[in-house]
C-alpha atoms as a PDB file:
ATOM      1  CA  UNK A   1       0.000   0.000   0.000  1.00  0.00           C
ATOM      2  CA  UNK A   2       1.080   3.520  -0.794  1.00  0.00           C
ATOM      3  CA  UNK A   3       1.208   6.256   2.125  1.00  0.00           C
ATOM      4  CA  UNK A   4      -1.265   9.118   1.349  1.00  0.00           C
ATOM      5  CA  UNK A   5       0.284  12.228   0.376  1.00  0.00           C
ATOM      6  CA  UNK A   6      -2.442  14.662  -0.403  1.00  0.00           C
ATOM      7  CA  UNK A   7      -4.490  15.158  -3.589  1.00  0.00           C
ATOM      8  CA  UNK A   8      -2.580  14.813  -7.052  1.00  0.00           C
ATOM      9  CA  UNK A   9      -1.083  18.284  -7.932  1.00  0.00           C
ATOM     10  CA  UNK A  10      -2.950  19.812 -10.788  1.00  0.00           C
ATOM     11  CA  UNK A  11      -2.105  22.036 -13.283  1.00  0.00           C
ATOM     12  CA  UNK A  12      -3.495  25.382 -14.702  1.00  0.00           C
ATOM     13  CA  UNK A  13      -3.242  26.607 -18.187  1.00  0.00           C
ATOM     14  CA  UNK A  14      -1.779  29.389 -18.377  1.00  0.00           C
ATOM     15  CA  UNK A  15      -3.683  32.887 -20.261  1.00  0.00           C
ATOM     16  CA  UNK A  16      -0.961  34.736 -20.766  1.00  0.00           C
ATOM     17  CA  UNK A  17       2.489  34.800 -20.759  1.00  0.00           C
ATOM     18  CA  UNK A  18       5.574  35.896 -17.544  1.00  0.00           C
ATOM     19  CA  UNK A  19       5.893  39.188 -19.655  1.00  0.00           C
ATOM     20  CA  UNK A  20       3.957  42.153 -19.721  1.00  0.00           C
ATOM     21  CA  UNK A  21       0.691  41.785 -21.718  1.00  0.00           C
ATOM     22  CA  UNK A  22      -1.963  44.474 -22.835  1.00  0.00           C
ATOM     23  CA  UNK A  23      -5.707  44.126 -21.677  1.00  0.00           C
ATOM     24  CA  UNK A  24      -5.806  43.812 -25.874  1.00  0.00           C
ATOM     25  CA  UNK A  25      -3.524  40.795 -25.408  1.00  0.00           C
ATOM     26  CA  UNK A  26      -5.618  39.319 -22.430  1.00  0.00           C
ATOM     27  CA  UNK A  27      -8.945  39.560 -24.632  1.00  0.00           C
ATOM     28  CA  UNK A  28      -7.431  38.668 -28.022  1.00  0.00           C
ATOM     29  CA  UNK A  29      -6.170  35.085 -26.154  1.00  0.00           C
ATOM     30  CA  UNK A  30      -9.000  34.503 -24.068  1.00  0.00           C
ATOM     31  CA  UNK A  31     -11.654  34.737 -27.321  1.00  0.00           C
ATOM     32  CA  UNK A  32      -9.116  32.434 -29.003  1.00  0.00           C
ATOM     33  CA  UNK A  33      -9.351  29.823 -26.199  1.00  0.00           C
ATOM     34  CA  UNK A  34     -12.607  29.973 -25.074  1.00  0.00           C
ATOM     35  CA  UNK A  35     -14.774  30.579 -21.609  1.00  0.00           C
ATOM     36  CA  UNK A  36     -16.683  29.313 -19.963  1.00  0.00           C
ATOM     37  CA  UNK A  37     -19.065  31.706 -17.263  1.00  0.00           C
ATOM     38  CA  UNK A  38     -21.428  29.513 -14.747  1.00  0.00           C
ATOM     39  CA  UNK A  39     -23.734  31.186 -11.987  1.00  0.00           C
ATOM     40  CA  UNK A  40     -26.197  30.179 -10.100  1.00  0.00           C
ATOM     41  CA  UNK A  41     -28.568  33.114  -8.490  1.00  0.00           C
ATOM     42  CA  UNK A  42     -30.702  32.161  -5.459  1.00  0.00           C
ATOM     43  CA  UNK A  43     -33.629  34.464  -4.507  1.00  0.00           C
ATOM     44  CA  UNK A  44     -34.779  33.830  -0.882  1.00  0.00           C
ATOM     45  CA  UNK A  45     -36.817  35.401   1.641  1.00  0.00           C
ATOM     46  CA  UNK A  46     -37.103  33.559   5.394  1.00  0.00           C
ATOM     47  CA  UNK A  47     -34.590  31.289   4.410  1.00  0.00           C
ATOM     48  CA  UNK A  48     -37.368  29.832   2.013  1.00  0.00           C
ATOM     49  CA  UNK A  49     -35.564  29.661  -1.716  1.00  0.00           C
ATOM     50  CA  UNK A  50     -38.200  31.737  -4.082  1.00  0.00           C
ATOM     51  CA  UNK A  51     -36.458  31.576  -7.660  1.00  0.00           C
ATOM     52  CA  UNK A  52     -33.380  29.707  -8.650  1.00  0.00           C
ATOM     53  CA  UNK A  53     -31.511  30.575 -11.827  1.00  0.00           C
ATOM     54  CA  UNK A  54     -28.589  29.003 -13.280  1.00  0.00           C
ATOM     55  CA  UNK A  55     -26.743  31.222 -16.146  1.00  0.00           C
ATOM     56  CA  UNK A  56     -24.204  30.085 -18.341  1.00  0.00           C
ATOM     57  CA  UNK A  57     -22.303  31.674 -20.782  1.00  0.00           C
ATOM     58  CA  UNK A  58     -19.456  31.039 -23.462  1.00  0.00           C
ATOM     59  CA  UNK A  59     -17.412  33.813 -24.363  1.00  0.00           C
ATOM     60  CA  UNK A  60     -15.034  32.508 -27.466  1.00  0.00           C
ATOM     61  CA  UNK A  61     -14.513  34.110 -30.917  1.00  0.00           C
ATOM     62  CA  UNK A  62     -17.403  33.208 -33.742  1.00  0.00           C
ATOM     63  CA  UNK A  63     -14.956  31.619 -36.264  1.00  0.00           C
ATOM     64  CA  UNK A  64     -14.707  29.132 -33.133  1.00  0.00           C
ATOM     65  CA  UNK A  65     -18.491  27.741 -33.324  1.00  0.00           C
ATOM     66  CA  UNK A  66     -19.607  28.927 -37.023  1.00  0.00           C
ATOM     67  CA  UNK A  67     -18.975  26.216 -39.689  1.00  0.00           C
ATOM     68  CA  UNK A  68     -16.217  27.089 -42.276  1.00  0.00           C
ATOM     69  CA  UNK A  69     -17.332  29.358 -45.015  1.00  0.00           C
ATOM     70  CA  UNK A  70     -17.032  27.807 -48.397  1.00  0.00           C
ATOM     71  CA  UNK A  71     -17.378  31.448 -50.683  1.00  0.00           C
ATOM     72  CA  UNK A  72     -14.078  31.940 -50.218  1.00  0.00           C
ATOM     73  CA  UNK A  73     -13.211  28.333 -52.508  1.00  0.00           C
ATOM     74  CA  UNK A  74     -13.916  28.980 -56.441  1.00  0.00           C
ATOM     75  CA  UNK A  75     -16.239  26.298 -57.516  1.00  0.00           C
ATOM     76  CA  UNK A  76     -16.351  25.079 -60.632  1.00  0.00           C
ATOM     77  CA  UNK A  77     -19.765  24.682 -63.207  1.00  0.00           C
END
C-alpha cells in the first residue's frame, strides 16, 4: 500500500504569458481559447428559496463555433 500524500497536484493553463501583456492581449487570447461563465442566483426570503436561476455563458470568438465558409473556394460549373 502507498502512504497518502495529499491530492494529485494539478495544473493550470496558463492565459498569458511571464511578460507584460496588454488588456488587448488578455482579450485577443482569451476569445481564441474559449470561456466558460457559470452562476447560479438564489432568490430567498425567510430562508425559504423563491427563484433559482442558473446562467451560463461562453465567451469565445465566432470563427470558433460557425462552420467554415465555403465562398471563399472557387467552384467550378
Amino acid at each position: 500500500m502507498r502512504p497518502s500524500t495529499g491530492p494529485p497536484a494539478r495544473t493550470v493553463a496558463r492565459i498569458i504569458d511571464q511578460s507584460e501583456s496588454s488588456l488587448l492581449d488578455v482579450i485577443d487570447n482569451l476569445l481564441n481559447q474559449g470561456v466558460v461563465l457559470n452562476a447560479d442566483l438564489i432568490l430567498a426570503l425567510a430562508n425559504v428559496d423563491l427563484v433559482f436561476i442558473r446562467l451560463s455563458a461562453l465567451l469565445c470568438a465566432a470563427d470558433r463555433l460557425l462552420p467554415p465558409d465555403d465562398r471563399s473556394t472557387p467552384q467550378s460549373s
